[in-house]
Protein backbone atom coordinates (compact mmCIF):
# COMPACT_ATOMS: atom_id res chain seq x y z
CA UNK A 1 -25.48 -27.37 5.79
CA UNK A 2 -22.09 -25.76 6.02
CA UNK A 3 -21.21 -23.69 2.66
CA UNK A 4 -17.60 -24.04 2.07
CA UNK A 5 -16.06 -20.66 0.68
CA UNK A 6 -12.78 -20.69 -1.80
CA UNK A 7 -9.78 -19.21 -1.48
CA UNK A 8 -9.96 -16.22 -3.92
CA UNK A 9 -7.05 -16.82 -6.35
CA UNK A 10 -5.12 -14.28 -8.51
CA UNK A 11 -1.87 -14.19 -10.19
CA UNK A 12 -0.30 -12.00 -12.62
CA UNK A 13 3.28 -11.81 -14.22
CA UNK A 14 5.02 -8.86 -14.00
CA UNK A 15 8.35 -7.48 -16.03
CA UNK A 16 10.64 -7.21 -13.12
CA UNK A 17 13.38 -9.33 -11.12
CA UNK A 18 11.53 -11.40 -8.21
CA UNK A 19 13.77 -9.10 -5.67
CA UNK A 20 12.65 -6.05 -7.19
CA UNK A 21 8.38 -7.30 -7.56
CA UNK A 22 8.85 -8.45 -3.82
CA UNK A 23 10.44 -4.51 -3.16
CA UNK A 24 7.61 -2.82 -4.76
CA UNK A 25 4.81 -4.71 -3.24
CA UNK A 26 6.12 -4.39 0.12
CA UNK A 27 8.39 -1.44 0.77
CA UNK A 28 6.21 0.11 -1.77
CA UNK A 29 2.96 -0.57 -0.90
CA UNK A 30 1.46 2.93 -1.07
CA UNK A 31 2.47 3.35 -4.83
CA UNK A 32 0.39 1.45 -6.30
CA UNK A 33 -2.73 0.79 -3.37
CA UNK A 34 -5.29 3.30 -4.11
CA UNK A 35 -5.09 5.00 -0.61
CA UNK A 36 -7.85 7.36 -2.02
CA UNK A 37 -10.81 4.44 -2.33
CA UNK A 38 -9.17 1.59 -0.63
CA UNK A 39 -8.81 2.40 2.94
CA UNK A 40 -10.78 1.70 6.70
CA UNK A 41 -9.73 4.77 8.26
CA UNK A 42 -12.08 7.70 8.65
CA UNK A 43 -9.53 10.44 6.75
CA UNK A 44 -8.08 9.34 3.53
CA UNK A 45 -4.15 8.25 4.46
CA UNK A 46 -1.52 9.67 2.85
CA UNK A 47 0.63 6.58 3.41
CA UNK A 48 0.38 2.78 3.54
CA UNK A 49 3.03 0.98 5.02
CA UNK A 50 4.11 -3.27 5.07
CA UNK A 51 6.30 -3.90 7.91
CA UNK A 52 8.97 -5.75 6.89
CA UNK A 53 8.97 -8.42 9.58
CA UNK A 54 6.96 -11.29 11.21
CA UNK A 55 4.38 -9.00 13.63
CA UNK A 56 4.83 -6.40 11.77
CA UNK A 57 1.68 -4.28 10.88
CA UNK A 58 0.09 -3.53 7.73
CA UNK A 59 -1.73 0.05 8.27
CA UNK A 60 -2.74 3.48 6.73
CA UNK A 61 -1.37 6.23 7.66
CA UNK A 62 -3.95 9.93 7.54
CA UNK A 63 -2.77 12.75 7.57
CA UNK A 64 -3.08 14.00 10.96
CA UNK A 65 -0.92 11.24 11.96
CA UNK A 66 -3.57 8.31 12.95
CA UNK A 67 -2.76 4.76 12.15
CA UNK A 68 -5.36 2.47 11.22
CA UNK A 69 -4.27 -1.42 11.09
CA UNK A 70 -5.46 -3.58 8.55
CA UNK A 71 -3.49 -6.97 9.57
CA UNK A 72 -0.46 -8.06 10.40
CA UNK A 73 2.86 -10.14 9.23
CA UNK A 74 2.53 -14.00 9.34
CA UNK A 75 5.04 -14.91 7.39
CA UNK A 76 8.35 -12.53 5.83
CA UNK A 77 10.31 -14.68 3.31
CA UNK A 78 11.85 -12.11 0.77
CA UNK A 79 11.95 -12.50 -1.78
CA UNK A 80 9.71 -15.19 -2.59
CA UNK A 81 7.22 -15.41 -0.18
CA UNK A 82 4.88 -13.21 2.48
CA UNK A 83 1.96 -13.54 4.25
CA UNK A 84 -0.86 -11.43 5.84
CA UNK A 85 -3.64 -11.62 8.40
CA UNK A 86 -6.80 -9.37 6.94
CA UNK A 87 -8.21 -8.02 9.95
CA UNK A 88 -11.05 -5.94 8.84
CA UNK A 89 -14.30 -7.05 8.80
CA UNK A 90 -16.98 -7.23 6.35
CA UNK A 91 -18.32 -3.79 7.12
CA UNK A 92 -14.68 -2.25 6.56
CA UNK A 93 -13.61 -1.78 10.10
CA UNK A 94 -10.25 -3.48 11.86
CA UNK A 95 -11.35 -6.21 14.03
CA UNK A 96 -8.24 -8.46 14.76
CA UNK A 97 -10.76 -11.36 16.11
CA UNK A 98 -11.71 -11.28 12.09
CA UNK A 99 -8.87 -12.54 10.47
CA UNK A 100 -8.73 -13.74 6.94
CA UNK A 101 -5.00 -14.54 5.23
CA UNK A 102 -3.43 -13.17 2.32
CA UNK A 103 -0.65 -15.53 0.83
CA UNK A 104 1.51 -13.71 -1.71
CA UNK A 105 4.13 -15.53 -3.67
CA UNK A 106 6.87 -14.12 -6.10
CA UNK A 107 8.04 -16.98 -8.39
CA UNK A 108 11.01 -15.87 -11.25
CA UNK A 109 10.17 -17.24 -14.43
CA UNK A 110 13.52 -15.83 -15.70
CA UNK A 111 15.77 -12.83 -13.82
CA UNK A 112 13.41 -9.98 -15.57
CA UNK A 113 10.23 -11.69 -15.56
CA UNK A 114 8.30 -12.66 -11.92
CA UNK A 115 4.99 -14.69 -11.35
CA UNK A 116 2.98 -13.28 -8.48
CA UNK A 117 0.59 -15.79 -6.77
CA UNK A 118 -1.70 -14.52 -4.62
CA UNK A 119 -4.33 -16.19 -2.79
CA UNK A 120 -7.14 -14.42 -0.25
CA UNK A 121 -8.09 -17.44 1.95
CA UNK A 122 -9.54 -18.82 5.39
CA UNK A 123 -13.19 -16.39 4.25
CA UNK A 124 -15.76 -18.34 5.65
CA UNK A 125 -13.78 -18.55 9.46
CA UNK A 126 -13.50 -15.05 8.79
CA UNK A 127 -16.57 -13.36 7.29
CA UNK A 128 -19.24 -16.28 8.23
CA UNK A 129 -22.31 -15.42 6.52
CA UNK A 130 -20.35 -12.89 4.60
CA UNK A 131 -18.14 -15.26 3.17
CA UNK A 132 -19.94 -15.36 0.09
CA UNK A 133 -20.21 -11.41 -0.63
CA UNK A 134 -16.38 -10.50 0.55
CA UNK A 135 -15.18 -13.52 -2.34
CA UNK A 136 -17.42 -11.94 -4.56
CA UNK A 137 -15.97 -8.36 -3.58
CA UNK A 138 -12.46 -9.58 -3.30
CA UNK A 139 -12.12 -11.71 -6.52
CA UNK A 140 -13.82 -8.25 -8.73
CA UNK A 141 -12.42 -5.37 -10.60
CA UNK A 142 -11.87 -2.92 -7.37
CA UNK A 143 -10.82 -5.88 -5.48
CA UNK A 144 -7.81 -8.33 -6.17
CA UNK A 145 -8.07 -7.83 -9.54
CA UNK A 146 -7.64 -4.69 -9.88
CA UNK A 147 -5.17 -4.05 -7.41
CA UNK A 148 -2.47 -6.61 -8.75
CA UNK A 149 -3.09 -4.88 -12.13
CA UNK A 150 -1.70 -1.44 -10.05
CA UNK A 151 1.06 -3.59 -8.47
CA UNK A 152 2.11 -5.00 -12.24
CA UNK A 153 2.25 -1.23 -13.29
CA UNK A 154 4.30 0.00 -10.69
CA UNK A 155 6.76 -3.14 -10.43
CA UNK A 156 7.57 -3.55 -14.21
CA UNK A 157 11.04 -2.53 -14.24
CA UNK A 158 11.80 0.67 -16.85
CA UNK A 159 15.36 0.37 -18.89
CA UNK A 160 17.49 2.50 -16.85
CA UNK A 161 15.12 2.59 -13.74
């Protein structure tokens, strides 16, 4: 018997424009991804970086100048819309032949106020007989979670910002 495996679904609304939300997720990734716990590369990066195009990479960037790729750019339809492959496996290392999506949507529920739908999908083509333990890992506290509750921090727009 096949199991069939969820997307992992998240959203969160966040007190900002939908150009600005889009901004910070993407052209500011590395503000609010915790580099120092979340990352594949063997030295903790200094940098993470979205590039803003379809092909573009999603990567870390250490220190001593190595670039580790997680994915890559599916889909780049600012401000409302991007997608990502997830090309690291379930033991944490990049292996483009593993590749999960991550569909991110920006919806403005008025010109300050953005919804953020996110959904982690296509696990059990993916992860296989992981499937089960990356949702589990991906839909927790230090996993999706967690990390749109840093991206609503660092995207809510201050007065004057």
């Amino acid at each position: 018997m096949t199991m069939t495996i969820a997307p992992v679904r998240k959203q969160i609304v966040v007190d900002a424009s939908v150009e600005h939300a889009f901004l910070v997720f993407t052209e500011r990734f590395d503000t609010w991804w915790p580099l120092e716990t979340h990352h594949i590369g063997a030295i903790t990066p200094d940098t993470g970086v979205i590039e803003g195009h379809v092909g573009g990479r999603c990567f870390e960037r250490s220190p001593d100048g190595t670039e580790t790729v997680w994915g890559h750019v599916l889909a780049w339809e600012p401000p409302t819309r991007l997608v990502l492959s997830w090309e690291v496996s379930h033991d944490w290392v990049c292996d483009p032949a593993n590749m999960s999506e991550v569909e991110v949507r920006f919806i403005a529920e008025s010109p300050t106020r953005t919804r953020v739908e996110l959904e982690h999908g296509k696990l059990e083509v993916a992860f296989g007989e992981h499937a089960q333990e990356m949702y589990d890992t991906f839909n927790s506290e230090g996993g999706w979670n967690g990390l749109l509750t840093r991206f609503a921090a660092a995207a809510t727009e201050q007065p004057g910002a």
